[in-house]
PDB file of N, CA and C in Angstrom:
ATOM      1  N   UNK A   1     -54.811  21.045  -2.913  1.00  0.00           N
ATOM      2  CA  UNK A   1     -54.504  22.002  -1.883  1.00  0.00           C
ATOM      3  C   UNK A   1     -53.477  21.366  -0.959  1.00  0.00           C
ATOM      4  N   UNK A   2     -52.540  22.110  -0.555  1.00  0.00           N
ATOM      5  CA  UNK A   2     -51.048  21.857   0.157  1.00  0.00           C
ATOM      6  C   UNK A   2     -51.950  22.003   1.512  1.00  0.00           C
ATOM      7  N   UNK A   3     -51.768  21.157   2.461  1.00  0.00           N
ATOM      8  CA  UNK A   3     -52.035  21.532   3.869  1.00  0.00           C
ATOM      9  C   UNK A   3     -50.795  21.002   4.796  1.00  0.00           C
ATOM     10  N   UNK A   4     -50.794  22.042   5.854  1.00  0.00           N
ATOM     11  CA  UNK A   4     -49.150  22.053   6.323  1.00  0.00           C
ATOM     12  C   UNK A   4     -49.554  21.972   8.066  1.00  0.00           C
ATOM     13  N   UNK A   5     -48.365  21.909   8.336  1.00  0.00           N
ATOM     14  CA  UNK A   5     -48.697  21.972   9.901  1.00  0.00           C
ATOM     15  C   UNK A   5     -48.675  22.970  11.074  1.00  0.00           C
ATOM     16  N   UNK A   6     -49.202  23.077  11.545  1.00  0.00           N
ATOM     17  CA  UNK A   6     -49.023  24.744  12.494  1.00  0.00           C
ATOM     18  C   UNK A   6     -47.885  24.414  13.418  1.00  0.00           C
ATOM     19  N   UNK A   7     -47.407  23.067  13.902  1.00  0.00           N
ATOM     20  CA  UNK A   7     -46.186  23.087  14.575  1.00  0.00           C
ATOM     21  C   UNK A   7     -45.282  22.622  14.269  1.00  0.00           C
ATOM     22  N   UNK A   8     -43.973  22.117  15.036  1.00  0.00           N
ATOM     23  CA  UNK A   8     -43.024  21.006  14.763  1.00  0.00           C
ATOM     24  C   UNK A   8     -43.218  20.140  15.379  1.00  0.00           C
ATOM     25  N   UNK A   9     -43.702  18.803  14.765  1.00  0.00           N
ATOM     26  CA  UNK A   9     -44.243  17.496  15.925  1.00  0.00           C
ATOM     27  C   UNK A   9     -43.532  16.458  14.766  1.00  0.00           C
ATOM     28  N   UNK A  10     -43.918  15.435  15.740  1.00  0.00           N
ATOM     29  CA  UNK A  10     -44.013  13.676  14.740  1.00  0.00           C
ATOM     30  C   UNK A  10     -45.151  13.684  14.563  1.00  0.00           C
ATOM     31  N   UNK A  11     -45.219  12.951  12.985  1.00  0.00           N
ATOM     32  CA  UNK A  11     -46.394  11.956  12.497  1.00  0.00           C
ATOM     33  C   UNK A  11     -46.387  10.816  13.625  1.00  0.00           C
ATOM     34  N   UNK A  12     -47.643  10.684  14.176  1.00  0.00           N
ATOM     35  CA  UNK A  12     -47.907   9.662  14.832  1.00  0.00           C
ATOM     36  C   UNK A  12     -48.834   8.485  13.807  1.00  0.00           C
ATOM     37  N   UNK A  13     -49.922   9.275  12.997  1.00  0.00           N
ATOM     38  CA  UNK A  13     -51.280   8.134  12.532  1.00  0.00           C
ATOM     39  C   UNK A  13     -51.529   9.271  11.032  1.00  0.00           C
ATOM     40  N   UNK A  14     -51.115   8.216  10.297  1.00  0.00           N
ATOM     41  CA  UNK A  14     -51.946   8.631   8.694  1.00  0.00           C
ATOM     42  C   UNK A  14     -53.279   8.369   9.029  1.00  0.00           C
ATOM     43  N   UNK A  15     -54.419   8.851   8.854  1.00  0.00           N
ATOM     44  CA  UNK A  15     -55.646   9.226   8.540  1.00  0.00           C
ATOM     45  C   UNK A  15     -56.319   8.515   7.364  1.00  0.00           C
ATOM     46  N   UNK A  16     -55.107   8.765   5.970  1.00  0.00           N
ATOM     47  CA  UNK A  16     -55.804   8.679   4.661  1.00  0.00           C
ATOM     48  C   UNK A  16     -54.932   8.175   3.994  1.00  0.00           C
ATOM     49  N   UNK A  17     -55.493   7.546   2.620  1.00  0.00           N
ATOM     50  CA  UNK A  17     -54.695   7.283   0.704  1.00  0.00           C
ATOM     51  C   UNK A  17     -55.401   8.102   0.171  1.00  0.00           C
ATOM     52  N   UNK A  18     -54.329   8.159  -0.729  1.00  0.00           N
ATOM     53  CA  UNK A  18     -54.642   8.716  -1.768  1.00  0.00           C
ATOM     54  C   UNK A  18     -55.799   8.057  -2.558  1.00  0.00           C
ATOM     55  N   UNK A  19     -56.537   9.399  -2.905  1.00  0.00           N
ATOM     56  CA  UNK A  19     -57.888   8.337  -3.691  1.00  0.00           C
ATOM     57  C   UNK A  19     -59.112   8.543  -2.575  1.00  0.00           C
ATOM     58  N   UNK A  20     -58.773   8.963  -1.066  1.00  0.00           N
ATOM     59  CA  UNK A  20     -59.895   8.904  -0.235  1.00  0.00           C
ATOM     60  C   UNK A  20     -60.345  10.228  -0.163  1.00  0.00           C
ATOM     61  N   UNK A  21     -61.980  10.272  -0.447  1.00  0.00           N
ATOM     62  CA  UNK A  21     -62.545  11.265  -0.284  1.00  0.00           C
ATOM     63  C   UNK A  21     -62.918  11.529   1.283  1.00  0.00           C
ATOM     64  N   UNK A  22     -62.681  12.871   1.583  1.00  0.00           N
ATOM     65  CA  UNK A  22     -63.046  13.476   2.718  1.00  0.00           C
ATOM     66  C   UNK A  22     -63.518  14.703   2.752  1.00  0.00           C
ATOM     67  N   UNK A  23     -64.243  15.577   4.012  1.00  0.00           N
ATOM     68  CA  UNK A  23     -65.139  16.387   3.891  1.00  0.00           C
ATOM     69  C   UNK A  23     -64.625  16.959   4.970  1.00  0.00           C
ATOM     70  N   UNK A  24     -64.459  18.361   4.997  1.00  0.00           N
ATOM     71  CA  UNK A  24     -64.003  19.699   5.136  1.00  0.00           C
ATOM     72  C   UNK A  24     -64.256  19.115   6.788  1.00  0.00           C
ATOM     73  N   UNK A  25     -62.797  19.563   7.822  1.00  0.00           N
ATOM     74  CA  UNK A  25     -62.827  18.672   9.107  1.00  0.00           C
ATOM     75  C   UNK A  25     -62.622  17.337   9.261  1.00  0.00           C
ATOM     76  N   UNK A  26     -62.347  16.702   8.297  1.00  0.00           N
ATOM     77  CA  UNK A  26     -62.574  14.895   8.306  1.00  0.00           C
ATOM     78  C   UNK A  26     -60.849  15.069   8.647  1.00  0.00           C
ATOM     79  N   UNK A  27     -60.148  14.018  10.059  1.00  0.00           N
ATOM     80  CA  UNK A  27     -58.581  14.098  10.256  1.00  0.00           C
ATOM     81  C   UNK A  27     -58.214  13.570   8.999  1.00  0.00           C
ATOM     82  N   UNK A  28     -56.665  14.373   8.465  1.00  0.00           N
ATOM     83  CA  UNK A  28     -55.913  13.512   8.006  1.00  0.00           C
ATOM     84  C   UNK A  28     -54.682  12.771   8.327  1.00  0.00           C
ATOM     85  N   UNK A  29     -54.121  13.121   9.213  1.00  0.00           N
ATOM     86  CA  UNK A  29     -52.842  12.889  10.037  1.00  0.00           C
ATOM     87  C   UNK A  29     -52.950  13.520  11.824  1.00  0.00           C
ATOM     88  N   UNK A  30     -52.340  12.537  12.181  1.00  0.00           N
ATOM     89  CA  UNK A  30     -52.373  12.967  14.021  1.00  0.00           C
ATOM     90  C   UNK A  30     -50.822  13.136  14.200  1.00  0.00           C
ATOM     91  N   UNK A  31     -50.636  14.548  14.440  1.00  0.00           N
ATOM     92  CA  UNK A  31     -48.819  14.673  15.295  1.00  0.00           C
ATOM     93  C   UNK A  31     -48.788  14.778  16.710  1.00  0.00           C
ATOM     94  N   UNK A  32     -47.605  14.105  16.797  1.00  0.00           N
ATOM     95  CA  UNK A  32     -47.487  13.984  18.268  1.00  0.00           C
ATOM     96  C   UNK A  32     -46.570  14.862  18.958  1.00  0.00           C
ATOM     97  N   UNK A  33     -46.850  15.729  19.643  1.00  0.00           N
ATOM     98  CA  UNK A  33     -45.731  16.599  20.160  1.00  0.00           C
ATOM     99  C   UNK A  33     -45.367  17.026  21.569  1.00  0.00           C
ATOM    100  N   UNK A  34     -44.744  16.721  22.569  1.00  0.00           N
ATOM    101  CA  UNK A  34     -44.847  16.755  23.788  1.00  0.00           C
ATOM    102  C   UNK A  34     -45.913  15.936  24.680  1.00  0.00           C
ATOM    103  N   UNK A  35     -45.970  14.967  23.989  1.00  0.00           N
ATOM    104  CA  UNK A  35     -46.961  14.140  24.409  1.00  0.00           C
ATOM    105  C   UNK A  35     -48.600  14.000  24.091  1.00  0.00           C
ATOM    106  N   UNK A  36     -48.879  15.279  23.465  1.00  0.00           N
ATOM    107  CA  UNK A  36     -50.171  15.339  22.989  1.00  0.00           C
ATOM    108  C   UNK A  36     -50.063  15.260  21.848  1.00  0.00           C
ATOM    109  N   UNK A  37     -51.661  14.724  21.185  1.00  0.00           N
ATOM    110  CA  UNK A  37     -52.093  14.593  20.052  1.00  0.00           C
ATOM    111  C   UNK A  37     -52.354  15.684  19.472  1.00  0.00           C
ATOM    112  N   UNK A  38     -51.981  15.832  18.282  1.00  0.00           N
ATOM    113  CA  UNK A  38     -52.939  17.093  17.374  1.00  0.00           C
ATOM    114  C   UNK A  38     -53.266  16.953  16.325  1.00  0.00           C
ATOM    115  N   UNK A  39     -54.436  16.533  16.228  1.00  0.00           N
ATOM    116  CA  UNK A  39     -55.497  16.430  14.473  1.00  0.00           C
ATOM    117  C   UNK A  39     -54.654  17.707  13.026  1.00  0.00           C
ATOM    118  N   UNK A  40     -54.989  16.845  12.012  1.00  0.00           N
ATOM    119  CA  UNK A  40     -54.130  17.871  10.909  1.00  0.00           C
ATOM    120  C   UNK A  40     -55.865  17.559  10.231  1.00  0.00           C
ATOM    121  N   UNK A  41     -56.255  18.512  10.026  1.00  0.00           N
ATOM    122  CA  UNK A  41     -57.705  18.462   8.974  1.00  0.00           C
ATOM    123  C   UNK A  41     -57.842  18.995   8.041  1.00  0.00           C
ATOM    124  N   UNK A  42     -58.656  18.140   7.193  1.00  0.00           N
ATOM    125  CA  UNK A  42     -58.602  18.836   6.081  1.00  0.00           C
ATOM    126  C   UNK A  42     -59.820  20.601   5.622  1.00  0.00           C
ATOM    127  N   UNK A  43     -59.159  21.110   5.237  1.00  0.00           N
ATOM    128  CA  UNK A  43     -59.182  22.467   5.334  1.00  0.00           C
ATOM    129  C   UNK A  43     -60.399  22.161   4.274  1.00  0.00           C
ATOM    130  N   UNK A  44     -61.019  21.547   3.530  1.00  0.00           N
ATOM    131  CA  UNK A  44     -61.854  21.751   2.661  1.00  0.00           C
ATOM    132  C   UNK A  44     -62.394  20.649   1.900  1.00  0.00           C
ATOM    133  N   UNK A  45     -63.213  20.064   1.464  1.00  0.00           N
ATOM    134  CA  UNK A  45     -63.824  18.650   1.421  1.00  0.00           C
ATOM    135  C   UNK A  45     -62.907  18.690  -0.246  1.00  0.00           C
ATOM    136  N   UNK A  46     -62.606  17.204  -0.545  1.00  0.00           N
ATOM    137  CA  UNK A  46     -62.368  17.088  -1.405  1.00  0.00           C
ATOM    138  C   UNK A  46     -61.343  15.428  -1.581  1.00  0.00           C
ATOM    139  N   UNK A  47     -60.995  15.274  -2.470  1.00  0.00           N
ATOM    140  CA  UNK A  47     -60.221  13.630  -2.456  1.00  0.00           C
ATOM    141  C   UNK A  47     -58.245  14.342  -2.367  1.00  0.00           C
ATOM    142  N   UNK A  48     -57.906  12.998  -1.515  1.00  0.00           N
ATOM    143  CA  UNK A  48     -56.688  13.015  -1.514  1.00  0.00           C
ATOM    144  C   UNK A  48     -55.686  12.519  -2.564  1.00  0.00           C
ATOM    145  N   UNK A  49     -55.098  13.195  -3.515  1.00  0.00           N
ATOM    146  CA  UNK A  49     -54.099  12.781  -4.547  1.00  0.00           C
ATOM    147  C   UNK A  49     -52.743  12.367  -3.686  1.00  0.00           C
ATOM    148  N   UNK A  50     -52.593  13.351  -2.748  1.00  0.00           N
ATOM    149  CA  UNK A  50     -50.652  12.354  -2.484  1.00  0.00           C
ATOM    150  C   UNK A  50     -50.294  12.707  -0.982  1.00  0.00           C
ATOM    151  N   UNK A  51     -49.426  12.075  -0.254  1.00  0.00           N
ATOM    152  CA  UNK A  51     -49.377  12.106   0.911  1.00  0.00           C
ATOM    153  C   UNK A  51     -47.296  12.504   0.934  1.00  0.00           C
ATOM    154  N   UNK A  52     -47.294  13.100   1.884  1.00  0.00           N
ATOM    155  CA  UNK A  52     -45.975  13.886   1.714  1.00  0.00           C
ATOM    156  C   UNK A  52     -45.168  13.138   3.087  1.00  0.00           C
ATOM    157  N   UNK A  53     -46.326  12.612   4.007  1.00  0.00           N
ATOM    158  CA  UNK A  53     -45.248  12.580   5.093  1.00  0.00           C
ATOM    159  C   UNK A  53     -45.953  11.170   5.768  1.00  0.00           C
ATOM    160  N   UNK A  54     -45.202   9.969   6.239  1.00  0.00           N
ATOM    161  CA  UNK A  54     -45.911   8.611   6.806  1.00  0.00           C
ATOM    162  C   UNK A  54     -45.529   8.682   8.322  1.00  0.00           C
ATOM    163  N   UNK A  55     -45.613   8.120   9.335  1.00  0.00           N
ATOM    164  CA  UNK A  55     -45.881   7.436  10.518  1.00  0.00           C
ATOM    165  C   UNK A  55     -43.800   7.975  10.988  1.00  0.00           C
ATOM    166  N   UNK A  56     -43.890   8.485  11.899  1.00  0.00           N
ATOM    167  CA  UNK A  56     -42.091   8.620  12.708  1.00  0.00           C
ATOM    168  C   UNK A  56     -41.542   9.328  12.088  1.00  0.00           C
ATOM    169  N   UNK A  57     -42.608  10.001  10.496  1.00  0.00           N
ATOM    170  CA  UNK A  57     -41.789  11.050  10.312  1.00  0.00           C
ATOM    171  C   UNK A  57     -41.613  12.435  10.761  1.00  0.00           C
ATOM    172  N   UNK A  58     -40.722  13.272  10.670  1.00  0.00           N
ATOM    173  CA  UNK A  58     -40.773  14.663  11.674  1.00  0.00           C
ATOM    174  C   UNK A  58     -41.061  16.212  10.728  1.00  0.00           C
ATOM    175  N   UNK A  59     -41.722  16.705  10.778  1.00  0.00           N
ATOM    176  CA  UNK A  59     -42.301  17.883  10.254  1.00  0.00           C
ATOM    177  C   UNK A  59     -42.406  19.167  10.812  1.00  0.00           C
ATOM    178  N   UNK A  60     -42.103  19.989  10.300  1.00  0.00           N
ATOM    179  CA  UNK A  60     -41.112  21.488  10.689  1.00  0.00           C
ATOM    180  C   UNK A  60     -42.736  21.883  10.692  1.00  0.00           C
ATOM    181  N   UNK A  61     -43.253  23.508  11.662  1.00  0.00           N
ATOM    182  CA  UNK A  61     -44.345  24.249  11.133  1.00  0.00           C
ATOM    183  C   UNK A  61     -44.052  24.900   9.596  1.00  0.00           C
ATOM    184  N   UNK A  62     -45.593  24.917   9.352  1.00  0.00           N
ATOM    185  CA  UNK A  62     -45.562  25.553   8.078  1.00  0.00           C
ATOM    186  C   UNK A  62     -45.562  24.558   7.240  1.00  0.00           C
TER     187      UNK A  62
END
């Protein structure tokens, strides 16, 4: 499952690898945007196969 971001922020904190199991709500990434934090969660329990975006990188919504 693709999970995306509801805004345009920076990656501040990877969460996870690939390979780590997590459970529906468990963070996977924290963006930083105007100074606040915002949790990216996972939408549904299950293991992480691949990570799309690391630490200073910048991510459009959607």
């Amino acid at each position: 499952m693709e999970v995306r971001a509801e805004l345009a922020a920076s990656v501040w904190q990877v969460r996870v690898t690939p390979g780590d199991a997590v459970a529906e709500g468990d963070p996977l990434v924290v963006l930083e945007s105007m100074k606040m934090e915002i949790p990216v969660v996972a939408p549904v329990a299950g293991t992480v196969t691949e990570l799309r975006v690391g630490p200073d990188d910048r991510v459009e919504e959607g």
